[in-house]
Protein backbone atom coordinates (compact mmCIF):
# COMPACT_ATOMS: atom_id res chain seq x y z
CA UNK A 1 278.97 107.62 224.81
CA UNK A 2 276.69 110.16 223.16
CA UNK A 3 275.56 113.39 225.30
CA UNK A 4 272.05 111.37 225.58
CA UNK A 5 272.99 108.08 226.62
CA UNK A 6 275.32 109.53 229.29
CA UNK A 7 272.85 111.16 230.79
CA UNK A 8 270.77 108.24 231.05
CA UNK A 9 273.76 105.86 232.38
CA UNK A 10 274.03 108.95 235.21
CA UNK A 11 270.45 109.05 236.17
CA UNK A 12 270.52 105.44 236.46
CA UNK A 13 273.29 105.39 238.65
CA UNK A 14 271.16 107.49 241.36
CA UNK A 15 267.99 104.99 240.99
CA UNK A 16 270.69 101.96 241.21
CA UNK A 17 272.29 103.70 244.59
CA UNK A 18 269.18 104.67 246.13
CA UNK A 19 267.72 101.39 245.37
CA UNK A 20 270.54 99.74 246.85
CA UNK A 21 271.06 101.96 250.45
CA UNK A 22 267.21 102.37 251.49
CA UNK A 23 266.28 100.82 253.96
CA UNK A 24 269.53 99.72 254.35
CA UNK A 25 270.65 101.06 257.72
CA UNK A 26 273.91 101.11 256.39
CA UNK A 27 275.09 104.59 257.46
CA UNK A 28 277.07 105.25 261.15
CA UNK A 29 275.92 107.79 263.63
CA UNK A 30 276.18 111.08 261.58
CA UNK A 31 272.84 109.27 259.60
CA UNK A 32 273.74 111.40 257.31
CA UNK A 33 274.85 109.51 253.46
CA UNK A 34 278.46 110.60 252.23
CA UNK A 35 278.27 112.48 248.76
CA UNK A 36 282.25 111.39 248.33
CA UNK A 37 281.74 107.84 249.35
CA UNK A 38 279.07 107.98 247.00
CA UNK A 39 280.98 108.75 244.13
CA UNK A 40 284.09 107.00 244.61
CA UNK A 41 282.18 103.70 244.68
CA UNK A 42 280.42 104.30 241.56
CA UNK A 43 283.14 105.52 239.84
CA UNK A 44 284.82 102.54 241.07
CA UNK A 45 281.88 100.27 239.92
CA UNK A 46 281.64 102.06 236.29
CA UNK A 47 285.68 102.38 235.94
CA UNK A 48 286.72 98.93 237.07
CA UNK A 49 283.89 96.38 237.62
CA UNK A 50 281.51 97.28 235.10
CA UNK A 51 283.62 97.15 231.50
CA UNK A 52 284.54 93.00 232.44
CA UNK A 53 280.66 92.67 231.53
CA UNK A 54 280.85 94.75 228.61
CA UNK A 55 282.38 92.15 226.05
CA UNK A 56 282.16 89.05 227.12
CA UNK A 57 279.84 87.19 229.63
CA UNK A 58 281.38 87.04 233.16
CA UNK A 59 281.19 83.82 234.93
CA UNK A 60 279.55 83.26 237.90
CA UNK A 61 282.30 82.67 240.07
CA UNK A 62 284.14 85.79 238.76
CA UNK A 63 280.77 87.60 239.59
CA UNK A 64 280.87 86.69 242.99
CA UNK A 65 284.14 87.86 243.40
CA UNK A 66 283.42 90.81 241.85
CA UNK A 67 280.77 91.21 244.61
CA UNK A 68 283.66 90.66 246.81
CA UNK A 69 285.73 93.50 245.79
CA UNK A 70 283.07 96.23 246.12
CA UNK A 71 282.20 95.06 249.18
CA UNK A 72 286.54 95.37 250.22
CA UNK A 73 286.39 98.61 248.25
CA UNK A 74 283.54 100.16 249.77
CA UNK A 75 284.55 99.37 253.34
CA UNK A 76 288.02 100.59 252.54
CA UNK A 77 286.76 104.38 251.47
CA UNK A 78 283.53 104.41 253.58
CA UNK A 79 284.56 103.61 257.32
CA UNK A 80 283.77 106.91 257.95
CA UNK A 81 280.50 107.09 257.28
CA UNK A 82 279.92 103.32 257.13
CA UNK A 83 277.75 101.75 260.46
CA UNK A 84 278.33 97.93 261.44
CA UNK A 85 278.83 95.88 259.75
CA UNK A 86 280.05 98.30 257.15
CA UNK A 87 279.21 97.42 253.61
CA UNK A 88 276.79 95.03 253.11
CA UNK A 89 276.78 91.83 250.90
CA UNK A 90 272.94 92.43 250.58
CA UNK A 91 273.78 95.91 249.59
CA UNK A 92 277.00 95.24 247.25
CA UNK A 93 274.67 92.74 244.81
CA UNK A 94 271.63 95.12 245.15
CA UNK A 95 274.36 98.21 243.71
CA UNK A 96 276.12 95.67 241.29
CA UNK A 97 273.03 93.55 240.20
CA UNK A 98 270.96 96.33 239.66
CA UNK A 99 273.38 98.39 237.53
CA UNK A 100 274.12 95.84 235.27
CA UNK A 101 270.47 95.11 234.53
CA UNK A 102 270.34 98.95 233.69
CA UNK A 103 273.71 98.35 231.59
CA UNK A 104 272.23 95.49 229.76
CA UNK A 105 268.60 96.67 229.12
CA UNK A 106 270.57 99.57 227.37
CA UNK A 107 272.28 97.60 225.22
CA UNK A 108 275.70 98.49 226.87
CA UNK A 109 276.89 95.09 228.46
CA UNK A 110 276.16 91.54 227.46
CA UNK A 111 273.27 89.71 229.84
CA UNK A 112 274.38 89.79 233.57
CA UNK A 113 274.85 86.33 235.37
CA UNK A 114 272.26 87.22 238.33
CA UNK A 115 269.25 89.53 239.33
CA UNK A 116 268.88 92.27 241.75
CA UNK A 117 267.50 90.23 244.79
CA UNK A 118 265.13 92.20 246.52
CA UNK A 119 262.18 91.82 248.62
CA UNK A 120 259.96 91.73 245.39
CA UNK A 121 262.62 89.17 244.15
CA UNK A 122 263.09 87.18 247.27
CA UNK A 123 259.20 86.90 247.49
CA UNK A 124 258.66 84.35 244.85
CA UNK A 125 261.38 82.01 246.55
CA UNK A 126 261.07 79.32 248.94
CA UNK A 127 262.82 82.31 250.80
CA UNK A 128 259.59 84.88 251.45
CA UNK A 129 259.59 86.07 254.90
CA UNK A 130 262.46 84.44 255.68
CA UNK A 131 265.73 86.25 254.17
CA UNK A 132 265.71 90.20 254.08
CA UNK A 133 268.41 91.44 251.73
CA UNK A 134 269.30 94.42 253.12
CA UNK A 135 270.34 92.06 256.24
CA UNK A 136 272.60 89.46 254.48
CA UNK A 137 275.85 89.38 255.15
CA UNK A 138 277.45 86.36 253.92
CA UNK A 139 278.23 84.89 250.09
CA UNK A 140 276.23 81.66 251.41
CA UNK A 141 272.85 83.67 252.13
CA UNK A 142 273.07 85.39 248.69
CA UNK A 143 274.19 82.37 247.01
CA UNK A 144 271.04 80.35 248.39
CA UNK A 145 268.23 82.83 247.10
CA UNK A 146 270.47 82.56 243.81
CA UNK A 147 270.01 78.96 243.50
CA UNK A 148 266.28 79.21 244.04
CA UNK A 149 265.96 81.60 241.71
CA UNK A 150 267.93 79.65 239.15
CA UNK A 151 265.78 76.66 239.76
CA UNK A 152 262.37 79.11 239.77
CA UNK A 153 264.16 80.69 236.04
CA UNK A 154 264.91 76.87 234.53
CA UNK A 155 261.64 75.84 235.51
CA UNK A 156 260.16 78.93 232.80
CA UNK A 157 263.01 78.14 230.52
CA UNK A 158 264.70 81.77 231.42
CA UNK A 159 267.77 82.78 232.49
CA UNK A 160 267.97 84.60 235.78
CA UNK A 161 267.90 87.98 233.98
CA UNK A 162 264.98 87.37 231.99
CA UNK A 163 263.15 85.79 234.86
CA UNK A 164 263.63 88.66 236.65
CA UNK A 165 262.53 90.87 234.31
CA UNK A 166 259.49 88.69 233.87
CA UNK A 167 258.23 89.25 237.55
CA UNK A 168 259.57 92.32 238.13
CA UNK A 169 256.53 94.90 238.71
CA UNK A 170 257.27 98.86 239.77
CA UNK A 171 255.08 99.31 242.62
């Protein structure tokens, strides 16, 4: 990666973990956020998870799992810092799904299986008002805003990614 280009990838990694803890209430007591926890997850994210989207399109099942395993990896260098119920679901996709859209608008990975959800996101679904991502918790929450959203995508002729990007608006 070119001097330019990593710089970009690095900057993005701040938007993607800000974008993914605020309002998040995921911190302990010291409400303070953990510069090494911090790190070790995105390293973890951009050493391990990351490169299986690079050549080849990642199912959906395998991205689920890979969901999964940040979630077991963040809880297993964070319970220091890490409040209940420790790290997210909500969170995990938000980090993951939002890093890979970054990845892929740059050319860098092949088109990402899902969307960040997000209030913005969540807000065109049958799911407004209803389902707060920072509070999910469970595969089966995430999965049924997916769905929705794959229905809402089909019905435009998009994939998720695309749809996404297609009602995506910075605020």
């Amino acid at each position: 990666m070119d001097g330019k280009l990593e710089y970009l990838v690095n900057e993005l990694w701040v938007l993607a973990w800000n974008a993914s803890v605020q309002r998040a209430d995921l911190y302990g007591s010291k409400k303070s956020t953990d510069q090494a926890f911090r790190e070790k997850v995105i390293y973890h994210l951009s050493s391990h998870l990351i490169p299986q989207y690079a050549n080849s399109r990642v199912t959906e099942e395998q991205h689920y799992t890979n969901i999964e395993h940040l979630i077991l990896y963040a809880n297993s260098v964070g319970r220091d810092v890490l409040g209940q119920p420790g790290y997210k679901y909500g969170v995990a996709q938000k980090l993951l799904n939002l890093a890979l859209k970054y990845h892929w608008c740059l050319g860098l990975i092949s088109e990402p299986p899902h969307c960040p959800v997000d209030r913005i996101v969540i807000g065109e679904t049958r799911f407004r008002n209803k389902i707060n991502w920072t509070r999910i918790v469970q595969r089966s929450e995430y999965q049924n805003v997916i769905e929705d959203i794959k229905r809402l995508a089909a019905n435009k002729g998009l994939s998720i990614s695309m749809w996404e990007l297609s009602i995506y608006s910075r605020r």
